[in-house]
PDB file of N, CA and C in Angstrom:
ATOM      1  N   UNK A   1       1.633   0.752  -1.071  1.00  0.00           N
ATOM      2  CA  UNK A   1       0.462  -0.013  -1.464  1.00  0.00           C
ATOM      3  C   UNK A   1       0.304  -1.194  -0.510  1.00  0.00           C
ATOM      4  N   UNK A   2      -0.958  -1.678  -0.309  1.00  0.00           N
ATOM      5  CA  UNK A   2      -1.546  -2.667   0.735  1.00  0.00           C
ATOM      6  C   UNK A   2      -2.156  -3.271   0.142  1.00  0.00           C
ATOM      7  N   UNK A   3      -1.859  -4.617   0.026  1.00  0.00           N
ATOM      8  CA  UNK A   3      -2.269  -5.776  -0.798  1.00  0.00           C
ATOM      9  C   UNK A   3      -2.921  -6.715  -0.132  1.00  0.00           C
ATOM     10  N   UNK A   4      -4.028  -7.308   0.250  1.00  0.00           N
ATOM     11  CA  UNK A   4      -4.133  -8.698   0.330  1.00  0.00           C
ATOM     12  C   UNK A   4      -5.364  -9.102   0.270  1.00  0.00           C
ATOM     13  N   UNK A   5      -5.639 -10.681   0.591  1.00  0.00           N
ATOM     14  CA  UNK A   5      -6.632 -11.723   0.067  1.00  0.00           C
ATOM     15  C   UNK A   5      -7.285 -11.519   0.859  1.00  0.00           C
ATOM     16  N   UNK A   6      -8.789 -12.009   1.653  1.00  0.00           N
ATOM     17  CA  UNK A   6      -9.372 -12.322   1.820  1.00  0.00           C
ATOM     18  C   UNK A   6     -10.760 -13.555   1.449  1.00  0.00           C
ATOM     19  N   UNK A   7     -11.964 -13.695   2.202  1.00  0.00           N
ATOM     20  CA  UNK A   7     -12.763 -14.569   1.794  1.00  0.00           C
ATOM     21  C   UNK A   7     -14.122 -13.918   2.157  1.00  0.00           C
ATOM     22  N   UNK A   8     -15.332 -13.931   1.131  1.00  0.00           N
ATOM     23  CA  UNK A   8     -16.248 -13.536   1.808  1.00  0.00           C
ATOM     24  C   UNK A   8     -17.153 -14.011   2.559  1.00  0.00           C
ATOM     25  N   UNK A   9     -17.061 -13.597   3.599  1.00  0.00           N
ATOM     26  CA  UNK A   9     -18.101 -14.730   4.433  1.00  0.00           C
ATOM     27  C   UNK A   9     -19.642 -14.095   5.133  1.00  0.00           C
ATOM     28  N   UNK A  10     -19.701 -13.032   4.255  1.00  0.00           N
ATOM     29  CA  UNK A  10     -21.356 -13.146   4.152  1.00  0.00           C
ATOM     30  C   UNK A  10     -22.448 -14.245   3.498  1.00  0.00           C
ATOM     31  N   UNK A  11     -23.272 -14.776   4.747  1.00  0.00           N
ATOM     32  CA  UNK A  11     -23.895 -15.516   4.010  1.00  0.00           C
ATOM     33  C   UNK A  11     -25.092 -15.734   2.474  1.00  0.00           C
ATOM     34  N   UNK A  12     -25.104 -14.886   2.261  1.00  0.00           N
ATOM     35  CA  UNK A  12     -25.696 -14.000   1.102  1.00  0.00           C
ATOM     36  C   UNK A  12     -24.222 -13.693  -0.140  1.00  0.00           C
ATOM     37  N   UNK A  13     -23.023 -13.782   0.321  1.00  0.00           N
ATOM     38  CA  UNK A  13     -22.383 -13.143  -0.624  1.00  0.00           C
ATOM     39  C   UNK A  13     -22.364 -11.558  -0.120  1.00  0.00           C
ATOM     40  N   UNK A  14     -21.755 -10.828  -1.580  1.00  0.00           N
ATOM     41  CA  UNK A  14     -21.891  -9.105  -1.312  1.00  0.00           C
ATOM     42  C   UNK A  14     -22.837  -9.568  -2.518  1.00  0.00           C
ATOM     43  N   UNK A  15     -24.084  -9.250  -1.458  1.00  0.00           N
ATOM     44  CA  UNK A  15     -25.556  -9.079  -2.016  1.00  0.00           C
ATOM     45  C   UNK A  15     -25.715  -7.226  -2.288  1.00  0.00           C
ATOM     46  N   UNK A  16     -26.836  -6.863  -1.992  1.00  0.00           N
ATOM     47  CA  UNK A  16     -27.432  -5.215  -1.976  1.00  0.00           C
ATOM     48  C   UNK A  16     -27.033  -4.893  -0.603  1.00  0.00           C
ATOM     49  N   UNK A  17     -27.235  -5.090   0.729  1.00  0.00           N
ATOM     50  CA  UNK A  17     -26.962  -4.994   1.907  1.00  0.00           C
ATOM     51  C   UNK A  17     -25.544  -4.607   2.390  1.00  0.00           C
ATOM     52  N   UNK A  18     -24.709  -6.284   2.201  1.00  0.00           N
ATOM     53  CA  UNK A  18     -23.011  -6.081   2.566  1.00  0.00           C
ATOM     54  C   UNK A  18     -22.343  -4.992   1.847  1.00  0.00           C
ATOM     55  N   UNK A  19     -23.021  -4.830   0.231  1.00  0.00           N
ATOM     56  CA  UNK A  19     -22.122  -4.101  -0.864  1.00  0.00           C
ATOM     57  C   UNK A  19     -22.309  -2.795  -0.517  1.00  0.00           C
ATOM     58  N   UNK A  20     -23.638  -2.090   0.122  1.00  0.00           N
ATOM     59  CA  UNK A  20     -24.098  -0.611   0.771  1.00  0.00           C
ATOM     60  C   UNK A  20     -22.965  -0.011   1.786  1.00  0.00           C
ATOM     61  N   UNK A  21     -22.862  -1.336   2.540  1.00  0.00           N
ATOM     62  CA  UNK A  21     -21.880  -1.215   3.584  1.00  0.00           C
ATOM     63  C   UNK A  21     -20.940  -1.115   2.895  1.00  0.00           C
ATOM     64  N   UNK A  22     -20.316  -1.722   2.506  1.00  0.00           N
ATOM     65  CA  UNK A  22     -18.922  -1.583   1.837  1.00  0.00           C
ATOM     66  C   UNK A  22     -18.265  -0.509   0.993  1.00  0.00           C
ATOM     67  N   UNK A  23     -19.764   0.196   0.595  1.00  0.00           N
ATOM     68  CA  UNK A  23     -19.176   1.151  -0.303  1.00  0.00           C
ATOM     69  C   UNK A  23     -19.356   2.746   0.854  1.00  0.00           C
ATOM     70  N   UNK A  24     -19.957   2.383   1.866  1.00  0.00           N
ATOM     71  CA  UNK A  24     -19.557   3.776   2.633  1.00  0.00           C
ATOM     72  C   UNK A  24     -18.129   3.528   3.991  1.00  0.00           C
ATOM     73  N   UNK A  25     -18.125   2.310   3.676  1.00  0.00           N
ATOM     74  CA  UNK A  25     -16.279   2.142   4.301  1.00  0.00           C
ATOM     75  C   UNK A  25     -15.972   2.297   3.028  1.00  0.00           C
ATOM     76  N   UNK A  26     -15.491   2.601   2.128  1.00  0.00           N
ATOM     77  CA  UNK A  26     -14.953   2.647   0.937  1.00  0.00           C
ATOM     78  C   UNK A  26     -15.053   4.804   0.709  1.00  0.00           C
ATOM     79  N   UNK A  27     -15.854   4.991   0.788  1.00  0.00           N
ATOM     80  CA  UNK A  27     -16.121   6.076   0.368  1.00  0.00           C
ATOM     81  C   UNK A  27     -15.456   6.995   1.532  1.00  0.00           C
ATOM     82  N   UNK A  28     -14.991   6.808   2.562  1.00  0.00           N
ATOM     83  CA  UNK A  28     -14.471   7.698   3.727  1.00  0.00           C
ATOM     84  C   UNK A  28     -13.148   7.343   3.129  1.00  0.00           C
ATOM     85  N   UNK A  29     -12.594   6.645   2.593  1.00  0.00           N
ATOM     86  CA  UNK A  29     -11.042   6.505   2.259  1.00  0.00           C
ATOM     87  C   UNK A  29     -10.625   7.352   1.279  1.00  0.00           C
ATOM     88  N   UNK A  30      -9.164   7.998   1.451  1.00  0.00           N
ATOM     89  CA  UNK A  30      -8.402   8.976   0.424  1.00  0.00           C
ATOM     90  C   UNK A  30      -8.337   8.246  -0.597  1.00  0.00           C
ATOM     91  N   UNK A  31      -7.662   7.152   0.169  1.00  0.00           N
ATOM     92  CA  UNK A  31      -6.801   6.065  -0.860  1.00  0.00           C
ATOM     93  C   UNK A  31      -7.510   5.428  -2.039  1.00  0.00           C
ATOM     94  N   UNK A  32      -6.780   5.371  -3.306  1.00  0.00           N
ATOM     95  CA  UNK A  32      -7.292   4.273  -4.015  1.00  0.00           C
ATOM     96  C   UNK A  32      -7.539   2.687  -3.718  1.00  0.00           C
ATOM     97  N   UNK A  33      -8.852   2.312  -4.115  1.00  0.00           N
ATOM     98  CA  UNK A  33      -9.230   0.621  -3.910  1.00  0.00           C
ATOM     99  C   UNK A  33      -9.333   0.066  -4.957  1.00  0.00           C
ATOM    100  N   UNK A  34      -8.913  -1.028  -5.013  1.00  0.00           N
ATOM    101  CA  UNK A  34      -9.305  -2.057  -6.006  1.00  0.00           C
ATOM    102  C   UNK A  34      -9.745  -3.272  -5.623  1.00  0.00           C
ATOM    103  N   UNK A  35     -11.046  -3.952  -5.966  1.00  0.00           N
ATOM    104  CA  UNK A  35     -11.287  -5.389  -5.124  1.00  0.00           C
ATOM    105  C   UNK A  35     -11.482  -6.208  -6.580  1.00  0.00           C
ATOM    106  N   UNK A  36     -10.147  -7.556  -6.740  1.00  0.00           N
ATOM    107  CA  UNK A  36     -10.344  -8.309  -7.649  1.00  0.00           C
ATOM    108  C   UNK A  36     -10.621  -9.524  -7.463  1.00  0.00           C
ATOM    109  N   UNK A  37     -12.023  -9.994  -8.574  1.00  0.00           N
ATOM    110  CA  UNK A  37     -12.168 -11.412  -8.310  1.00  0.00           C
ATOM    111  C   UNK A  37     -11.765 -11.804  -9.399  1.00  0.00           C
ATOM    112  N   UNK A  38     -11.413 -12.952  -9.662  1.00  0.00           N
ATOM    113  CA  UNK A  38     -10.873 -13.731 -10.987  1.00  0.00           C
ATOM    114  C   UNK A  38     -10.147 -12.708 -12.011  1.00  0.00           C
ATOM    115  N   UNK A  39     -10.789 -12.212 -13.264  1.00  0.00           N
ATOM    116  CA  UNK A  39     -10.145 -11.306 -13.628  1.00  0.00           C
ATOM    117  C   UNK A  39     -11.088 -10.083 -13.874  1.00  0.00           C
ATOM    118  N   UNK A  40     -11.685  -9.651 -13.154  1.00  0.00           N
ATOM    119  CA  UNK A  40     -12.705  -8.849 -13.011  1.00  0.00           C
ATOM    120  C   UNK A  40     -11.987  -8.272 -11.793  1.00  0.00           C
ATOM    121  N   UNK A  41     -11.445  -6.380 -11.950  1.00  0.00           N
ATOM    122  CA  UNK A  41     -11.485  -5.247 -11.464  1.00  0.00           C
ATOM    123  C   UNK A  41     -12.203  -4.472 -10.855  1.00  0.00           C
ATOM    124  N   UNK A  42     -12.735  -4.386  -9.805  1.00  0.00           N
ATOM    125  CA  UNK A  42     -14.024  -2.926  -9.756  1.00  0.00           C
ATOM    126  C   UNK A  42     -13.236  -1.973  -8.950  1.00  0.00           C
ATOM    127  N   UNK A  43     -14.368  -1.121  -8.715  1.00  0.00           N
ATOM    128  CA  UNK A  43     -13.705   0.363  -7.726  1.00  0.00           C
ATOM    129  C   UNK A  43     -14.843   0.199  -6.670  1.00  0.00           C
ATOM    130  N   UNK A  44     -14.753  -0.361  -5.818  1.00  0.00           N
ATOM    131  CA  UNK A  44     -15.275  -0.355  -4.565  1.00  0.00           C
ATOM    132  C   UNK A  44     -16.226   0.889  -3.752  1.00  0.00           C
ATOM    133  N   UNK A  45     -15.701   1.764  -4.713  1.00  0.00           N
ATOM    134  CA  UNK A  45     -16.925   3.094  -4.144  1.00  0.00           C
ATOM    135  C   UNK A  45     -18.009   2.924  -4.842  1.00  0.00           C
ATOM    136  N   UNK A  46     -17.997   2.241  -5.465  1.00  0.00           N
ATOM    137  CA  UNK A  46     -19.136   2.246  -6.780  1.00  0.00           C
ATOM    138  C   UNK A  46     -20.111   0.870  -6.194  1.00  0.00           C
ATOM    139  N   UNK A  47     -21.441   0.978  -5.724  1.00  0.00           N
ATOM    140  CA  UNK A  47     -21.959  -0.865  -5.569  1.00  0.00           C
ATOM    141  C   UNK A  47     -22.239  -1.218  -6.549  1.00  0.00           C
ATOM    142  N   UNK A  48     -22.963  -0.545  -8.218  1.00  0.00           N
ATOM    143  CA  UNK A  48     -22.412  -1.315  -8.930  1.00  0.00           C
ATOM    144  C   UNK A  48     -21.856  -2.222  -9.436  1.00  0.00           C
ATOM    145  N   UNK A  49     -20.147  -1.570  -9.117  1.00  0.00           N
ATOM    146  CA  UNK A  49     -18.879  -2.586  -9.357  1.00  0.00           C
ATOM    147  C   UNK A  49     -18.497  -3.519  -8.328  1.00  0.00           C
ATOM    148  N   UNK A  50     -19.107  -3.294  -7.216  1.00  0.00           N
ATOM    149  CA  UNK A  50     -19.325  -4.164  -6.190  1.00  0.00           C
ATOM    150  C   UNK A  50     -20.431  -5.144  -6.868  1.00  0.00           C
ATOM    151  N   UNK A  51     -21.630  -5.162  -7.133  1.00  0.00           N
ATOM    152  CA  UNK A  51     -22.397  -6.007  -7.514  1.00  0.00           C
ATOM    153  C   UNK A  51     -22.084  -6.664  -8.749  1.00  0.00           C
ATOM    154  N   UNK A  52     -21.383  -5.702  -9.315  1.00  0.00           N
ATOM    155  CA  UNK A  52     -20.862  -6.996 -10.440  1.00  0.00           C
ATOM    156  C   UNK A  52     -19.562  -8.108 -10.989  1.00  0.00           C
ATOM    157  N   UNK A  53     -19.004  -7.755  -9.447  1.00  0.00           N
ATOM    158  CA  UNK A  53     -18.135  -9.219  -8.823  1.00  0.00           C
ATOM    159  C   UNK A  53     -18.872 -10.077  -9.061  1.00  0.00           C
ATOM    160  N   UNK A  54     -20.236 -10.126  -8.219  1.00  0.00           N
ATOM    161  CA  UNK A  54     -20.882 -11.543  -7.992  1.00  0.00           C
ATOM    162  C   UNK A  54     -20.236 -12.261  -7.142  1.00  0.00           C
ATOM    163  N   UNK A  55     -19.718 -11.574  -6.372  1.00  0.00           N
ATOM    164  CA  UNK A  55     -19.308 -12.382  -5.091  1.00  0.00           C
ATOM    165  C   UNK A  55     -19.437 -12.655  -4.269  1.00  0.00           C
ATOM    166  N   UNK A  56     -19.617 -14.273  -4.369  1.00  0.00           N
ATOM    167  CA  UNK A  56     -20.796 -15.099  -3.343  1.00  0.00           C
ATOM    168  C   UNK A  56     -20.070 -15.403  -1.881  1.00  0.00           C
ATOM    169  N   UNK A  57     -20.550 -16.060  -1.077  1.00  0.00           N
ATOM    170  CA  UNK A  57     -20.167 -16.725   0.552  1.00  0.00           C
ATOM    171  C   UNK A  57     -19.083 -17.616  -0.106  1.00  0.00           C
ATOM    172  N   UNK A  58     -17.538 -17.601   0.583  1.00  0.00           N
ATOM    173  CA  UNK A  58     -17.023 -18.366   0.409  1.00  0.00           C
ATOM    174  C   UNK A  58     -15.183 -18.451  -0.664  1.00  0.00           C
ATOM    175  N   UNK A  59     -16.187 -17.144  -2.180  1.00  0.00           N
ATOM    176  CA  UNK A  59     -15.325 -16.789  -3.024  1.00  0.00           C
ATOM    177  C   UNK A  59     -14.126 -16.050  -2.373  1.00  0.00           C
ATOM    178  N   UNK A  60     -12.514 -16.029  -2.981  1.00  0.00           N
ATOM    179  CA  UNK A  60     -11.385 -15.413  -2.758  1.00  0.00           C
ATOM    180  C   UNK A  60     -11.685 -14.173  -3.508  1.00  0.00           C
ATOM    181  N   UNK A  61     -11.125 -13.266  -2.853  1.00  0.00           N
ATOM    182  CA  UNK A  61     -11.241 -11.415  -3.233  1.00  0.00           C
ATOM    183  C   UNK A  61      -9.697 -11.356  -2.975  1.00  0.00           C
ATOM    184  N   UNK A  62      -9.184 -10.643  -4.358  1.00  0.00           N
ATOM    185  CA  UNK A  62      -7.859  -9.501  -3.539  1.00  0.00           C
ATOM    186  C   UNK A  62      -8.201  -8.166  -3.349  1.00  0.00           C
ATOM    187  N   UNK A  63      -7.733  -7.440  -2.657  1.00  0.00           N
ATOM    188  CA  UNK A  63      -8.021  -6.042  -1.988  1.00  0.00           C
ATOM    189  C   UNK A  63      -6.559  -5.199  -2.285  1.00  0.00           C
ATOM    190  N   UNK A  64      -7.083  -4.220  -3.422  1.00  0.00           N
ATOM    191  CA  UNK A  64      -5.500  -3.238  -3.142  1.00  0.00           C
ATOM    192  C   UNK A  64      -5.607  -1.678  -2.686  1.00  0.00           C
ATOM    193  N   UNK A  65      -5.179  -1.724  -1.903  1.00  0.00           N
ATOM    194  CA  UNK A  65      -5.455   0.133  -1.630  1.00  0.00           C
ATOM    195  C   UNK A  65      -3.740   1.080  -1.762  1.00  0.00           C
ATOM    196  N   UNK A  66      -4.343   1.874  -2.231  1.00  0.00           N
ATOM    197  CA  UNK A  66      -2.892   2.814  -2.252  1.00  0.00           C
ATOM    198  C   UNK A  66      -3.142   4.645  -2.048  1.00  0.00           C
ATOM    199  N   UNK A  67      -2.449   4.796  -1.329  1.00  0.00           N
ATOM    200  CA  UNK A  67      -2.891   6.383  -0.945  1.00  0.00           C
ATOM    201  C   UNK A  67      -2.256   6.643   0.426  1.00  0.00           C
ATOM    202  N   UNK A  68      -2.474   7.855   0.837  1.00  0.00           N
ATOM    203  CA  UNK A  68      -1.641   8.414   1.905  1.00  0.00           C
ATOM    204  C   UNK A  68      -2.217   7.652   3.907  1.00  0.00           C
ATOM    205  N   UNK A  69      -3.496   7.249   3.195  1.00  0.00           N
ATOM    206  CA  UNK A  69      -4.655   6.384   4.323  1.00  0.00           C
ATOM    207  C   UNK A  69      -4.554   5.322   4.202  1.00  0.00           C
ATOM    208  N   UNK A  70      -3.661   4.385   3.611  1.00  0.00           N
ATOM    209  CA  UNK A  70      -3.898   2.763   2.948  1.00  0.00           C
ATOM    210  C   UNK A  70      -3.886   2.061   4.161  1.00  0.00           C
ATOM    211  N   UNK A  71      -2.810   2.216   5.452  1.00  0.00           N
ATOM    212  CA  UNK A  71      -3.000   1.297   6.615  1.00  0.00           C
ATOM    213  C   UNK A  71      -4.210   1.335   7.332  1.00  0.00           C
ATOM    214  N   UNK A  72      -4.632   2.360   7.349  1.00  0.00           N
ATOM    215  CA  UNK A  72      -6.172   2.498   8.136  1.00  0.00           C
ATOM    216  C   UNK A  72      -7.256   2.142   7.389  1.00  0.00           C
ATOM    217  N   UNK A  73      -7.130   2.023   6.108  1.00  0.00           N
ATOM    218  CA  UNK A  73      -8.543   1.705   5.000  1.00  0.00           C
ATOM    219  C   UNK A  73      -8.412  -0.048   4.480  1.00  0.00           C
ATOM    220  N   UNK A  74      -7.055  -0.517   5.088  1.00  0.00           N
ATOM    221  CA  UNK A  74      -6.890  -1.712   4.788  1.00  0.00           C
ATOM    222  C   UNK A  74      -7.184  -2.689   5.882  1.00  0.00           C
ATOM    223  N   UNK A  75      -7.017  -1.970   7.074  1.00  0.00           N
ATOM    224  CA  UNK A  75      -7.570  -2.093   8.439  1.00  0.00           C
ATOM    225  C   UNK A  75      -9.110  -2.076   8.350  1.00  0.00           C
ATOM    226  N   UNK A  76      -9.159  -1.204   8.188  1.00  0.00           N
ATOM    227  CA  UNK A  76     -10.889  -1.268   8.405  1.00  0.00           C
ATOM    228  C   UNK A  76     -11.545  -2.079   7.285  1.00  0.00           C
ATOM    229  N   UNK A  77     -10.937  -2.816   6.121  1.00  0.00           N
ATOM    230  CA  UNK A  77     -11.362  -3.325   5.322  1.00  0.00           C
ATOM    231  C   UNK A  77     -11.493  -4.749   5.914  1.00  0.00           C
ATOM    232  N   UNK A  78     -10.444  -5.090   5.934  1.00  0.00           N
ATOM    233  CA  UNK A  78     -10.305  -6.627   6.881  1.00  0.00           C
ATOM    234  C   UNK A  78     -11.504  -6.996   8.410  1.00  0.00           C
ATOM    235  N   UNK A  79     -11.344  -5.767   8.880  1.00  0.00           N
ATOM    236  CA  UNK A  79     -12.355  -5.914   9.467  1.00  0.00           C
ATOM    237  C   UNK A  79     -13.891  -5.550   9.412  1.00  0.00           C
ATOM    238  N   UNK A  80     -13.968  -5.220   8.132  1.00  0.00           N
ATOM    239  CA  UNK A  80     -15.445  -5.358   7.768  1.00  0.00           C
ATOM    240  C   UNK A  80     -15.733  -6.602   7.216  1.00  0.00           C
ATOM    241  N   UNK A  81     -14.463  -7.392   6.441  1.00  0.00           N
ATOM    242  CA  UNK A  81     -14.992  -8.857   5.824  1.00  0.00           C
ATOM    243  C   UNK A  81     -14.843 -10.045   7.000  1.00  0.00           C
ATOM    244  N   UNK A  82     -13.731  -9.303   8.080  1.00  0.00           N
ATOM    245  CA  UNK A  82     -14.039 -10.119   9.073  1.00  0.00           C
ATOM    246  C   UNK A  82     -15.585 -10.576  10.042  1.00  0.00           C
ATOM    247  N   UNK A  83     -16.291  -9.297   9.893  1.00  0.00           N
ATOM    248  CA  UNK A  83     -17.675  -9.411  11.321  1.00  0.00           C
ATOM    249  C   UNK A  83     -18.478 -10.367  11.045  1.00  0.00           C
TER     250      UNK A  83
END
C-alpha cells in the first residue's frame, strides 16, 4: 500500500474540470484508491465522490492506493496534483 498527503492546488479546487481529469487517471489504475479529506472517504473513479470532498485550492487530501500498480498510480497521482 502507498500512502500519502498532498495539497490541492487547483485554483478552482477539484471543481467539474480537475475532478474529470482525475477520474480518468483514476480509472486506468488496477489498484484500489482512496482520497480522504477530513473524515470523508471517496473512491476516486467515481466524480461524484470526487465532488463531494469539496475540495477547495489549498485543502490537505490523503491518497491511498493498493494493488499490484500502486507505484505507478501513486506516481502519476502526485503528478497530476502536482501540474
Amino acid at each position: 500500500m502507498v500512502e500519502f498527503t498532498t495539497t490541492v492546488g487547483f485554483e478552482e479546487g477539484l471543481h467539474a474540470r480537475p475532478a474529470a481529469e482525475l477520474v480518468k487517471v483514476c480509472q486506468k489504475a488496477l489498484a484500489d484508491i482512496k482520497i480522504i479529506k477530513d473524515d470523508l472517504e471517496v473512491n476516486p473513479k467515481s466524480i461524484l465522490g470526487i465532488l463531494t470532498l469539496g475540495a477547495a485550492h489549498g485543502d490537505k487530501i490523503r491518497i491511498l492506493v493498493n494493488g499490484s500498480d500502486e507505484n505507478d498510480v501513486a506516481k502519476n497521482l502526485k503528478a497530476f496534483f502536482n501540474k
